[in-house]
C-alpha atoms as a PDB file:
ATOM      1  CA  UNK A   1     146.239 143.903 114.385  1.00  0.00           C
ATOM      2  CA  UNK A   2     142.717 142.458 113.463  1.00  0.00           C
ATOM      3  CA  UNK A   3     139.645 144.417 113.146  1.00  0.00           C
ATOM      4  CA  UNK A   4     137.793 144.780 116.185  1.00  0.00           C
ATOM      5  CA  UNK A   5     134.488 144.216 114.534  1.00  0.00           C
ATOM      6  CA  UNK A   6     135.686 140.841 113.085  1.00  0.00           C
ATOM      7  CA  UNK A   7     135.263 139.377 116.698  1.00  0.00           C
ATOM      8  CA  UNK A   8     131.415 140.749 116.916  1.00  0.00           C
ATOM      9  CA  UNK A   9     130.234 138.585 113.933  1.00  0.00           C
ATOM     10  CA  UNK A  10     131.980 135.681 115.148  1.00  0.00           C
ATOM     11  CA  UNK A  11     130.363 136.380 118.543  1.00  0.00           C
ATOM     12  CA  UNK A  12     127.381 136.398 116.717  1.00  0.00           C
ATOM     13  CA  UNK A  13     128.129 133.564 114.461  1.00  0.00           C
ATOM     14  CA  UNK A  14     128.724 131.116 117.767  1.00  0.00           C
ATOM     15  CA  UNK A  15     125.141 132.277 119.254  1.00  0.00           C
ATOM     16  CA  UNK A  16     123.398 131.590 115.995  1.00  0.00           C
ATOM     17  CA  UNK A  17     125.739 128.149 115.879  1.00  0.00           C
ATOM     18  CA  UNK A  18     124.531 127.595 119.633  1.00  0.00           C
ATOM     19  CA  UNK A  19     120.835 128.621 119.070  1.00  0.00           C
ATOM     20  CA  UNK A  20     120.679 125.828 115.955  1.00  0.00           C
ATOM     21  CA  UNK A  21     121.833 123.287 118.200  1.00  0.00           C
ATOM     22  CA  UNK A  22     119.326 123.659 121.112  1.00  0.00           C
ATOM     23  CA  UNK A  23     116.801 123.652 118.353  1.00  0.00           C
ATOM     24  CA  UNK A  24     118.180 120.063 117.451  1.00  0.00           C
ATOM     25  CA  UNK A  25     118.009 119.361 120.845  1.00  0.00           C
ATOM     26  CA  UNK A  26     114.897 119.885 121.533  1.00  0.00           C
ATOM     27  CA  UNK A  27     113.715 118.079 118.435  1.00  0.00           C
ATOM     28  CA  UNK A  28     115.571 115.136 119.751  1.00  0.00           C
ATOM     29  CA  UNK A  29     113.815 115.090 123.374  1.00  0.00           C
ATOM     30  CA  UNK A  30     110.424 115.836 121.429  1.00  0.00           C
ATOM     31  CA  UNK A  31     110.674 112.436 119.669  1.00  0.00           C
ATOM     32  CA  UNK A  32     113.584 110.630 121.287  1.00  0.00           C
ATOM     33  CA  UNK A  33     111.171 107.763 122.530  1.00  0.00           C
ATOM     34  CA  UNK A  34     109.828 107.009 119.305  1.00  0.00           C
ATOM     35  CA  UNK A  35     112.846 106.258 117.485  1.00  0.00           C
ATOM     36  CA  UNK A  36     110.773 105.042 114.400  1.00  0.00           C
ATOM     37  CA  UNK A  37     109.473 108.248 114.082  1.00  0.00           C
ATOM     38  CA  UNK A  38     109.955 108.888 110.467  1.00  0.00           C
ATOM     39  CA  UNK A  39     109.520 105.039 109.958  1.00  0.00           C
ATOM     40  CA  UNK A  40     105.955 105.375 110.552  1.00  0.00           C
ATOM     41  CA  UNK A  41     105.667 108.691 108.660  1.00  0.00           C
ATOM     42  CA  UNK A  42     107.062 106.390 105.902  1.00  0.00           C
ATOM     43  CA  UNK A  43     105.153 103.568 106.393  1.00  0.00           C
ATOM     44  CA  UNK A  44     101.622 105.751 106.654  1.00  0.00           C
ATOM     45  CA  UNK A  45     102.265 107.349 103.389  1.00  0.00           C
ATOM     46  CA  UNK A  46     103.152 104.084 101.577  1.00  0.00           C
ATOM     47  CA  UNK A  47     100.103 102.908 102.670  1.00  0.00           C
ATOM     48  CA  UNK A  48      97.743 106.072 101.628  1.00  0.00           C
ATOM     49  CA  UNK A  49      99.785 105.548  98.141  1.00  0.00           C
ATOM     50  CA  UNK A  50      98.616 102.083  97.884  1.00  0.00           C
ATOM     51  CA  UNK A  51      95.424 102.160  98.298  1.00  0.00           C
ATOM     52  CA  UNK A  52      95.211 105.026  96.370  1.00  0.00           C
ATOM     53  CA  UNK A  53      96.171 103.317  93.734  1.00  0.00           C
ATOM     54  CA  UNK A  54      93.720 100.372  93.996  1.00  0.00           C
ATOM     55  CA  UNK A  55      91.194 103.164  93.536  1.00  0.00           C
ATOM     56  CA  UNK A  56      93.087 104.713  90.422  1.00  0.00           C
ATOM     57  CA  UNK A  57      93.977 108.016  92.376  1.00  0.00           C
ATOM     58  CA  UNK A  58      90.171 109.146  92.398  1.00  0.00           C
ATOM     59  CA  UNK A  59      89.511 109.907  95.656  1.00  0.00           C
ATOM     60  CA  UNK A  60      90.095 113.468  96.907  1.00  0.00           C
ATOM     61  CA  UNK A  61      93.152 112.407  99.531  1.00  0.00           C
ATOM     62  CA  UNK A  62      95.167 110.928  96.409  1.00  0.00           C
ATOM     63  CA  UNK A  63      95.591 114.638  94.971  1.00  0.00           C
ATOM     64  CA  UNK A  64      98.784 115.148  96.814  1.00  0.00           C
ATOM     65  CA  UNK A  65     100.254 112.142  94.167  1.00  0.00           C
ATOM     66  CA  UNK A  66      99.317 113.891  91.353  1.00  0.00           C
ATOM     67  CA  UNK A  67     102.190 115.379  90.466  1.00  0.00           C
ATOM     68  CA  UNK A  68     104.306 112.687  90.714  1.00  0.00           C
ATOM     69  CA  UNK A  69     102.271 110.672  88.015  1.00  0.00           C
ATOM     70  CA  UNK A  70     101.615 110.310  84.473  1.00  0.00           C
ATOM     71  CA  UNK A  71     105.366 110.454  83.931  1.00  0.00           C
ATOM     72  CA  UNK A  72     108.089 108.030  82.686  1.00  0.00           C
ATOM     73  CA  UNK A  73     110.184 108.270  86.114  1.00  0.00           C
ATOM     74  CA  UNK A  74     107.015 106.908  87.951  1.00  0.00           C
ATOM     75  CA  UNK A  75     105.502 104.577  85.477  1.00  0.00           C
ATOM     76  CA  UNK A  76     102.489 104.929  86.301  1.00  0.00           C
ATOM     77  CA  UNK A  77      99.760 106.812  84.408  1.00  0.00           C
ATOM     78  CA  UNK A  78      96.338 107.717  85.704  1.00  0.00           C
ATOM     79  CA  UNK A  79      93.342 109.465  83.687  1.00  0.00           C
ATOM     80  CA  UNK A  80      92.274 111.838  86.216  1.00  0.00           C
ATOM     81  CA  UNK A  81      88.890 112.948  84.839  1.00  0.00           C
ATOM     82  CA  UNK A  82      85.941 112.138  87.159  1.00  0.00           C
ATOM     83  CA  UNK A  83      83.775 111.422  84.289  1.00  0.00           C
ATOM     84  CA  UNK A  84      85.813 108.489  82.503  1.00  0.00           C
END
């Protein structure tokens, strides 16, 4: 015979599977109209990124790219010193 307490966690187990998929559910209604969604997330930071980089990363909404420069994967290198 099986242990009787085997069948609470996988009670459990289902409501936590159920609760995760309402949660994608309701992310789904929130933006189902807009399927380009994350398209124009996409597109929005591409832009910020390039005009950043007209303006060699100076301006204080081009911080966020910091980290990702000055290194061989992104081939690009920026002096960020005010001054130079």
């Amino acid at each position: 015979m099986a242990e009787p307490h085997n069948h609470a966690k996988v009670g459990y187990s289902m409501i936590l599977v159920a609760a995760s998929l309402v949660v994608i559910a309701l992310v789904g209604i929130a933006i189902g109209e807009d399927v380009l969604y994350a398209d124009k997330i996409q597109r929005a930071n591409t832009l910020l990124f390039e005009e950043c980089k007209v303006i060699d990363f100076k301006d204080p909404k081009c911080e966020k790219f910091h980290n990702y420069l000055n290194n061989d994967v992104a081939g690009i290198y920026v002096d960020f010193e005010e001054g130079s």
